[in-house]
N, C-alpha and C. Protein backbone atom coordinates (compact mmCIF):
# COMPACT_ATOMS: atom_id res chain seq x y z
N UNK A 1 25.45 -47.19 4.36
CA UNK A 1 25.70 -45.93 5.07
C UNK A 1 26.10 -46.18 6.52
N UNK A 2 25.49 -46.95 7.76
CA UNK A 2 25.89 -47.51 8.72
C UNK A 2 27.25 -47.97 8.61
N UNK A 3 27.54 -48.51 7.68
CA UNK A 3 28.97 -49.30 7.72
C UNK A 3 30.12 -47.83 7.65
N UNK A 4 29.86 -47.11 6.76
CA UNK A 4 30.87 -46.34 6.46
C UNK A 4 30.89 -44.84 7.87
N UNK A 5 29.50 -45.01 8.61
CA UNK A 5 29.62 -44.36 9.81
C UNK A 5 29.90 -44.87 10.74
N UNK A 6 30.27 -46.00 11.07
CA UNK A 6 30.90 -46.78 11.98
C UNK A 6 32.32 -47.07 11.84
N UNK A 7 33.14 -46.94 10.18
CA UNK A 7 34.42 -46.81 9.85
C UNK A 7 34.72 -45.81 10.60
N UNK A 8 33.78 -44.83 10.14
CA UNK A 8 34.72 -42.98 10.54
C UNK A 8 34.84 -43.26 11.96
N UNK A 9 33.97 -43.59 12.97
CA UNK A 9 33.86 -43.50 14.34
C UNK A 9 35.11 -44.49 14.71
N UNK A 10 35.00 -45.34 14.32
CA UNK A 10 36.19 -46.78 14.49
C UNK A 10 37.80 -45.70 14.71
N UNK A 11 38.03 -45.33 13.38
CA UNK A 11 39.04 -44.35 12.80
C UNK A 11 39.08 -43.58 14.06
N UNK A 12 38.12 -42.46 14.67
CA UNK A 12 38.56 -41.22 15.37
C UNK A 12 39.11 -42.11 16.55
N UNK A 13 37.90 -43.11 17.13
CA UNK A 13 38.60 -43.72 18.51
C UNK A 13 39.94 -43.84 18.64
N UNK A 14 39.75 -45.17 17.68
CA UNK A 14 41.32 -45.65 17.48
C UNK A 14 42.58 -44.58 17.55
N UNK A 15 42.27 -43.69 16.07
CA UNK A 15 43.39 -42.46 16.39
C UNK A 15 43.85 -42.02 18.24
N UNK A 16 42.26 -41.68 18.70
CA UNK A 16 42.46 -41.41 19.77
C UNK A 16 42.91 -41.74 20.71
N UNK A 17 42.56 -42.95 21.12
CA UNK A 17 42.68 -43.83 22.23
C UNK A 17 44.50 -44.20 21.94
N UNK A 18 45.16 -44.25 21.11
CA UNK A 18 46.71 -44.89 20.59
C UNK A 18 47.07 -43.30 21.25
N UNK A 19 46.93 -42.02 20.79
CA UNK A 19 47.39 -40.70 21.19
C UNK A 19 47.06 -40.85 22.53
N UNK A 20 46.41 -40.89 23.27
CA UNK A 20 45.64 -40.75 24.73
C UNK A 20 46.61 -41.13 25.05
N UNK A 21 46.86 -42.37 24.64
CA UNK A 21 47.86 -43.80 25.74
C UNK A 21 49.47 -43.25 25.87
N UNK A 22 49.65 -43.38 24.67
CA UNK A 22 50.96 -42.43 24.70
C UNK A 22 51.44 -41.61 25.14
N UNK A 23 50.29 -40.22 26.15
CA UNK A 23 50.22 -38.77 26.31
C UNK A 23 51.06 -39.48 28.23
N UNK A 24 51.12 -40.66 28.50
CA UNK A 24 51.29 -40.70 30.10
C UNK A 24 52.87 -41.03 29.98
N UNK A 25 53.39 -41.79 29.07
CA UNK A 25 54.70 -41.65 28.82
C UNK A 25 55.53 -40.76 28.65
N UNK A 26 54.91 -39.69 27.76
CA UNK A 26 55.88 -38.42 27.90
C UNK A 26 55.18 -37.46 28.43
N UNK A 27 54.53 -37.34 29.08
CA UNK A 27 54.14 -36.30 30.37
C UNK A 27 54.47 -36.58 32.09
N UNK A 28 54.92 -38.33 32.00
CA UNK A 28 55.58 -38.74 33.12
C UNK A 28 57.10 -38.78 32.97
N UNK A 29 57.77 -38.01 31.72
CA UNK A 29 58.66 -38.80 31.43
C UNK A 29 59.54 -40.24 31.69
N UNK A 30 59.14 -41.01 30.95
CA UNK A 30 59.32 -42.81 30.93
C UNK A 30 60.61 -42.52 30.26
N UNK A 31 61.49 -43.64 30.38
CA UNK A 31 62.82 -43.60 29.55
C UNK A 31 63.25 -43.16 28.55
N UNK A 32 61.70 -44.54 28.18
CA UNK A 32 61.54 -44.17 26.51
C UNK A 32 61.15 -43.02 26.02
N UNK A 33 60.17 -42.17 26.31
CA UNK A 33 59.96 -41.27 25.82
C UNK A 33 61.26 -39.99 25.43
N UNK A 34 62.10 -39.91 26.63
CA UNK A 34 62.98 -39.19 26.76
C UNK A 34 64.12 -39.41 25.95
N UNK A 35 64.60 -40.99 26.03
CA UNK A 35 65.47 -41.44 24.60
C UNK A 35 65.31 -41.43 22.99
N UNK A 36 63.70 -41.48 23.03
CA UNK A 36 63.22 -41.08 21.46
C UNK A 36 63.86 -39.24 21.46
N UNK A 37 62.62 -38.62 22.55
CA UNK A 37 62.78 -37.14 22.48
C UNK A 37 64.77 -36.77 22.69
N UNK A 38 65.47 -37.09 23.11
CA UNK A 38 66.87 -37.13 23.33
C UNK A 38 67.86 -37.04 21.70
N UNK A 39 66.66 -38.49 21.14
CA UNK A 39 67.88 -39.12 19.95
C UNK A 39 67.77 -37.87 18.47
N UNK A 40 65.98 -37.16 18.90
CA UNK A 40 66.10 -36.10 17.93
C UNK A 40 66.17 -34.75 17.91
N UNK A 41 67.19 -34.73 19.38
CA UNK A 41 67.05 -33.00 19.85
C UNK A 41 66.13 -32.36 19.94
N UNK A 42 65.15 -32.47 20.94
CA UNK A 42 64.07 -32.13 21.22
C UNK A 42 63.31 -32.65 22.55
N UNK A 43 64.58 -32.83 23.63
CA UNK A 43 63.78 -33.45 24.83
C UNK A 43 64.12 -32.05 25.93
N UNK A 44 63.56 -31.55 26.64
CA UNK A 44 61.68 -31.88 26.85
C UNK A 44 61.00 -31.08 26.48
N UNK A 45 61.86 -30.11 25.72
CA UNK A 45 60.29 -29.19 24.86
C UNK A 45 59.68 -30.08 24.21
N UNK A 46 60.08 -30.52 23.50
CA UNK A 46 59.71 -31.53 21.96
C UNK A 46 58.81 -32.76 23.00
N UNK A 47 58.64 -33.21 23.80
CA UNK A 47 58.15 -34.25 24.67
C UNK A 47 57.08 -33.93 24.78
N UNK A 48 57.50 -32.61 25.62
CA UNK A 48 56.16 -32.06 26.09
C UNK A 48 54.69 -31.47 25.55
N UNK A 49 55.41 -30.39 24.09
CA UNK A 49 55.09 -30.06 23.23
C UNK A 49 54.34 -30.89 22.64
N UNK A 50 55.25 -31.96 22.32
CA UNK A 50 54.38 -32.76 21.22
C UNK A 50 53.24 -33.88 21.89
N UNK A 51 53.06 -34.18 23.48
CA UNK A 51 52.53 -34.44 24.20
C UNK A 51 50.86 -33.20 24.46
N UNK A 52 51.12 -32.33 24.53
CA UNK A 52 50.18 -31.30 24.30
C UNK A 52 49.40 -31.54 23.20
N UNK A 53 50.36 -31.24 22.21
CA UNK A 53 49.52 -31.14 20.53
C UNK A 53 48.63 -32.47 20.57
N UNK A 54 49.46 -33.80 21.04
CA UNK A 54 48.32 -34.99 20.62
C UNK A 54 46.93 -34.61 21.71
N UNK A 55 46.88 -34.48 22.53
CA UNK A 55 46.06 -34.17 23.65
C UNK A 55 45.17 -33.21 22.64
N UNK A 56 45.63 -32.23 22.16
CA UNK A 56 44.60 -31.26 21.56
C UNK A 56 43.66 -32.04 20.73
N UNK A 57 44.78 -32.94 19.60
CA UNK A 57 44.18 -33.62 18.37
C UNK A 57 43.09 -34.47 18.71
N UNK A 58 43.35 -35.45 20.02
CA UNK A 58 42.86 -36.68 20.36
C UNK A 58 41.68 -35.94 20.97
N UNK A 59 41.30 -34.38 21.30
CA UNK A 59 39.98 -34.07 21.51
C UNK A 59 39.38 -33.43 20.79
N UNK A 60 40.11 -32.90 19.48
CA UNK A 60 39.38 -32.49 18.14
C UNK A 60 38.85 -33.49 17.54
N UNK A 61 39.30 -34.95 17.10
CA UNK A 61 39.14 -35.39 16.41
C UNK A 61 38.31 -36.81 17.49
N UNK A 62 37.84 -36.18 18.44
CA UNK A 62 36.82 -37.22 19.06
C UNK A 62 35.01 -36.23 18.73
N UNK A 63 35.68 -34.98 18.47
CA UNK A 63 34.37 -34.30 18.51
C UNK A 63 33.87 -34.02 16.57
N UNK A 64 32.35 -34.06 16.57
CA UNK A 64 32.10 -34.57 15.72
C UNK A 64 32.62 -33.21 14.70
N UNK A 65 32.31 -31.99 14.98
CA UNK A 65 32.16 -30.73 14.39
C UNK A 65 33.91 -30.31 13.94
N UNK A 66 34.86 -30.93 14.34
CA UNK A 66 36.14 -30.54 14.85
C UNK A 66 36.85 -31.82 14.40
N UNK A 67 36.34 -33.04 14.11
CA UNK A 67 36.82 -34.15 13.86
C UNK A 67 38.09 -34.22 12.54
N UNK A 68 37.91 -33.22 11.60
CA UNK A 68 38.70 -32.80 10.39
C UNK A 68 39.85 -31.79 10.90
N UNK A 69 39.80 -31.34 11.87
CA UNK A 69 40.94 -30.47 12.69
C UNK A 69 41.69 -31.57 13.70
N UNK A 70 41.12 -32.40 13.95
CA UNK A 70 41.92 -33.18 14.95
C UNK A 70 43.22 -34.16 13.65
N UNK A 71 42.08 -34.34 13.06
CA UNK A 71 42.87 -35.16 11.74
C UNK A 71 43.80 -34.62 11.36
N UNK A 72 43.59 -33.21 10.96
CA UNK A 72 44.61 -33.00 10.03
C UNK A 72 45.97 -32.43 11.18
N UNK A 73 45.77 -32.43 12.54
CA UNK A 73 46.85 -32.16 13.35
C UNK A 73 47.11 -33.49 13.70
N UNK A 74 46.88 -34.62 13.84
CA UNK A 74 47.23 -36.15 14.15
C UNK A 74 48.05 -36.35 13.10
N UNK A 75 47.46 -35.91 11.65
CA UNK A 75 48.28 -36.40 10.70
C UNK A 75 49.58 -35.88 10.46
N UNK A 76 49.58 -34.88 10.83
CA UNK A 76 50.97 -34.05 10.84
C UNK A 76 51.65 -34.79 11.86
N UNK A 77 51.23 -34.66 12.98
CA UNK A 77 52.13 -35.03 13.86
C UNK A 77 52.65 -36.46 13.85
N UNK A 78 52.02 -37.55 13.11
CA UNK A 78 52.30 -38.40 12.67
C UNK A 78 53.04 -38.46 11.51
N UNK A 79 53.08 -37.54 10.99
CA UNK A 79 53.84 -37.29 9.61
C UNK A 79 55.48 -37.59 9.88
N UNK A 80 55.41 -36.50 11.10
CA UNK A 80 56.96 -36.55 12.04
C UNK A 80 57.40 -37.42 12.62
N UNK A 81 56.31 -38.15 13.36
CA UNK A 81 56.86 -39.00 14.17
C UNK A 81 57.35 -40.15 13.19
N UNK A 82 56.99 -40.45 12.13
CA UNK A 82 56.94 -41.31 10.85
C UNK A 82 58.59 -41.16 10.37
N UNK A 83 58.43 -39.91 9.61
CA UNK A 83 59.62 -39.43 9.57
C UNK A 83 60.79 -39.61 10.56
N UNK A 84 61.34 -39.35 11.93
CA UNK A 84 61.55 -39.43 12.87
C UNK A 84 62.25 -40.72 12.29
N UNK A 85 61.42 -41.69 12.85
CA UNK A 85 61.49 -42.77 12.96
C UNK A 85 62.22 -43.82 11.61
N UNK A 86 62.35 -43.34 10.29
CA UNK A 86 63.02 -43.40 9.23
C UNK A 86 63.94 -42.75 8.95
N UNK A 87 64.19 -41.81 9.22
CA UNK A 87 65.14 -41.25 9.33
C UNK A 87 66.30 -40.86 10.35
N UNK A 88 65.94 -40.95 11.97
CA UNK A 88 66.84 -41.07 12.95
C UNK A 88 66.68 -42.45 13.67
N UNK A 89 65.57 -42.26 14.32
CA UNK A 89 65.01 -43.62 15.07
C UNK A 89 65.98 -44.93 15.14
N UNK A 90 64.81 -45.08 13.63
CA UNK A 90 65.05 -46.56 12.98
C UNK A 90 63.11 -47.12 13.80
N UNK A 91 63.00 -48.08 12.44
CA UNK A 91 61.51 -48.56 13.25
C UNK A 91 61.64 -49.02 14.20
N UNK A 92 62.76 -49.69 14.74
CA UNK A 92 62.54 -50.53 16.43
C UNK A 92 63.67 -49.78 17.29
N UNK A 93 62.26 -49.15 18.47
CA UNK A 93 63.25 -47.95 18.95
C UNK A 93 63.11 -49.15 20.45
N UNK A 94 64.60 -49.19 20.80
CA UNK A 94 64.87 -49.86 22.21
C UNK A 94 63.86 -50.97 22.63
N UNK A 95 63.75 -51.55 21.56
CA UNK A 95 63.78 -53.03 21.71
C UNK A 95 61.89 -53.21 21.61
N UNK A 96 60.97 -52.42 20.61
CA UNK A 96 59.85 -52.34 21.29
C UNK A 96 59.66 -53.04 19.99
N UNK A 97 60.64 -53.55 18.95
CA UNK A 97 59.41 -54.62 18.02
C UNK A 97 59.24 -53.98 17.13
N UNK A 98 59.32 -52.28 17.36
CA UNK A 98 58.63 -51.30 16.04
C UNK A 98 57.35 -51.27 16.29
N UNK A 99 56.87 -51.21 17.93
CA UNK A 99 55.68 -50.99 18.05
C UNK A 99 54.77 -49.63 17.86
N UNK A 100 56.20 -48.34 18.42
CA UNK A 100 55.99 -47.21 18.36
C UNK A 100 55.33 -46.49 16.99
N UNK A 101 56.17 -47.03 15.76
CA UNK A 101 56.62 -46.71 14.51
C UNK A 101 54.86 -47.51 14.12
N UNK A 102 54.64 -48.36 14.37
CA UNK A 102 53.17 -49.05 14.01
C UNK A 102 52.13 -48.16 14.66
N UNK A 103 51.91 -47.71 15.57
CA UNK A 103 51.32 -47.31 16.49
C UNK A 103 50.89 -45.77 15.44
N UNK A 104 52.49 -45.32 15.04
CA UNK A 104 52.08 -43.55 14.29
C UNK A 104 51.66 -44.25 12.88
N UNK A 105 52.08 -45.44 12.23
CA UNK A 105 50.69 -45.51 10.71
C UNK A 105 49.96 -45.62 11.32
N UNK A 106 49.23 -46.21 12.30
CA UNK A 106 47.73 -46.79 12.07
C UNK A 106 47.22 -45.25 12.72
N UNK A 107 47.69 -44.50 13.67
CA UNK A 107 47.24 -42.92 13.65
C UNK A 107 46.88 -42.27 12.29
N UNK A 108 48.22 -42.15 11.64
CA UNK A 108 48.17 -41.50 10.27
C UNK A 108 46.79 -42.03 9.24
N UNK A 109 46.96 -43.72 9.20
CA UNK A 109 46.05 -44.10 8.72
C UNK A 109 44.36 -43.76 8.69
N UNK A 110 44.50 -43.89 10.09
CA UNK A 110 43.03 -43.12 11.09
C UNK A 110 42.55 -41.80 10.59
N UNK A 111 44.03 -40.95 10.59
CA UNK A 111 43.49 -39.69 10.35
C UNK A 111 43.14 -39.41 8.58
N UNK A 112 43.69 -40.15 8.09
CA UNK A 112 43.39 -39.73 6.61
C UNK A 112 42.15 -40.40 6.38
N UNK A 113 41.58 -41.31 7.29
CA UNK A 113 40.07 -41.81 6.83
C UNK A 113 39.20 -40.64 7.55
N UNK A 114 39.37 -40.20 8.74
CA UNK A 114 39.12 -39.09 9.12
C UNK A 114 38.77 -37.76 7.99
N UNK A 115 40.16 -37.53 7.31
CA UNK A 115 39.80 -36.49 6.75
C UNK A 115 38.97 -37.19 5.04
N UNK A 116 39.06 -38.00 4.61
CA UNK A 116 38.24 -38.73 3.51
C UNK A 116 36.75 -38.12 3.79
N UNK A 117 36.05 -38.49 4.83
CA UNK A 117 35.10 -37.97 5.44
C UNK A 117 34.35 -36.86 5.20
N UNK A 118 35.56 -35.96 5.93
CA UNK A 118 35.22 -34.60 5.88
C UNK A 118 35.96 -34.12 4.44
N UNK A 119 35.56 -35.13 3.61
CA UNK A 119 36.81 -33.84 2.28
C UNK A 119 35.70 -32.98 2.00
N UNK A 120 34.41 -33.20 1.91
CA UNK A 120 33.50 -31.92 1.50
C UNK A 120 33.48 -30.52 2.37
N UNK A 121 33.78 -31.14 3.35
CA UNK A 121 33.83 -29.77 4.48
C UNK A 121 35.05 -28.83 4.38
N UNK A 122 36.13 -29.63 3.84
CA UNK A 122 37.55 -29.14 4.26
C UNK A 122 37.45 -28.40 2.53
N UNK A 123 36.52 -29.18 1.77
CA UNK A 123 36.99 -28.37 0.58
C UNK A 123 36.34 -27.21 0.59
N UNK A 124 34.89 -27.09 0.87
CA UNK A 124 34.10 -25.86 0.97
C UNK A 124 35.28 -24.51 1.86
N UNK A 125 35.98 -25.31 3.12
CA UNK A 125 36.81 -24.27 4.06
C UNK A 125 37.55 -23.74 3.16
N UNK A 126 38.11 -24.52 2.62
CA UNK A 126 39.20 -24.19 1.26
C UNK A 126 38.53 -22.78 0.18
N UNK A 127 37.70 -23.13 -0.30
CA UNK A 127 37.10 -22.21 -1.44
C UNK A 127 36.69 -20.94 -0.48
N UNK A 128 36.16 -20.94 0.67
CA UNK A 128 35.64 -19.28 1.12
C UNK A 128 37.07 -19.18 1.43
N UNK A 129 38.27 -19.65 2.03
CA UNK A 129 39.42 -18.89 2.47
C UNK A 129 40.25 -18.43 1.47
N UNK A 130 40.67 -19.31 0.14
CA UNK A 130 41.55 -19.49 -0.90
C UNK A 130 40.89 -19.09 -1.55
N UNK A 131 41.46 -18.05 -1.97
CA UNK A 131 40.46 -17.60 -3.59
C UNK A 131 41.37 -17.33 -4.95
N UNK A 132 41.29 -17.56 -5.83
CA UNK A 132 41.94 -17.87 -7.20
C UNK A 132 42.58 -16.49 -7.20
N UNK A 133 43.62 -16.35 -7.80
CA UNK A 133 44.72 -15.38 -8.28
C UNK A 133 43.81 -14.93 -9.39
């Protein structure tokens, strides 16, 4: 039991701390940020925007009660940036190795151990909101 509560905690940091780091690049706008946000029509709403949303996630999903809301908005937003990145990008955006593109799995990754976690919680949310036809 220790081991698998020290995964989940491992998971939120990590998620977090990779979103955190990222949030000074496109809120200072850095080159890079602006040439990613540029290459997919979306600079600087889309910068900024999506600079916000991680900020939200990276403090949902540090808190314990909220940790399944941070997830499942990390994971989305990783979903895109994923996407993004396969589809316009390319994994090695301006020469970084494909660090960026590594950086959104091991988020995504994070967040789906995240929500593993909480699947009892998210399913109970599920059954009082969703109710059978």
């Amino acid at each position: 039991m220790k081991t698998s509560i020290f995964v989940y905690w491992i998971a939120r940091i990590i998620a977090a701390l990779i979103m955190l780091q990222t949030l000074y690049f496109k809120f200072t706008g850095a080159d890079e940020s602006i040439y990613i946000f540029t290459q997919v029509g979306m600079e600087p709403w889309g910068r900024i925007g999506v600079g916000i949303l991680e900020l939200v996630a990276s403090v949902l999903i540090l808190i314990n009660i909220t940790a399944w809301m941070g997830g499942v908005l990390a994971l989305g937003l990783m979903g895109g940036a994923i996407m993004m990145h396969l589809t316009i990008l390319g994994i090695i955006v301006k020469d970084d190795g494909g660090r960026l593109f590594i950086y959104a799995v091991i988020v995504a990754v994070c967040s789906i151990i995240v929500l593993l976690f909480n699947k009892e919680k998210i399913q109970m949310l599920l059954k009082r909101f969703v109710k059978p036809s």
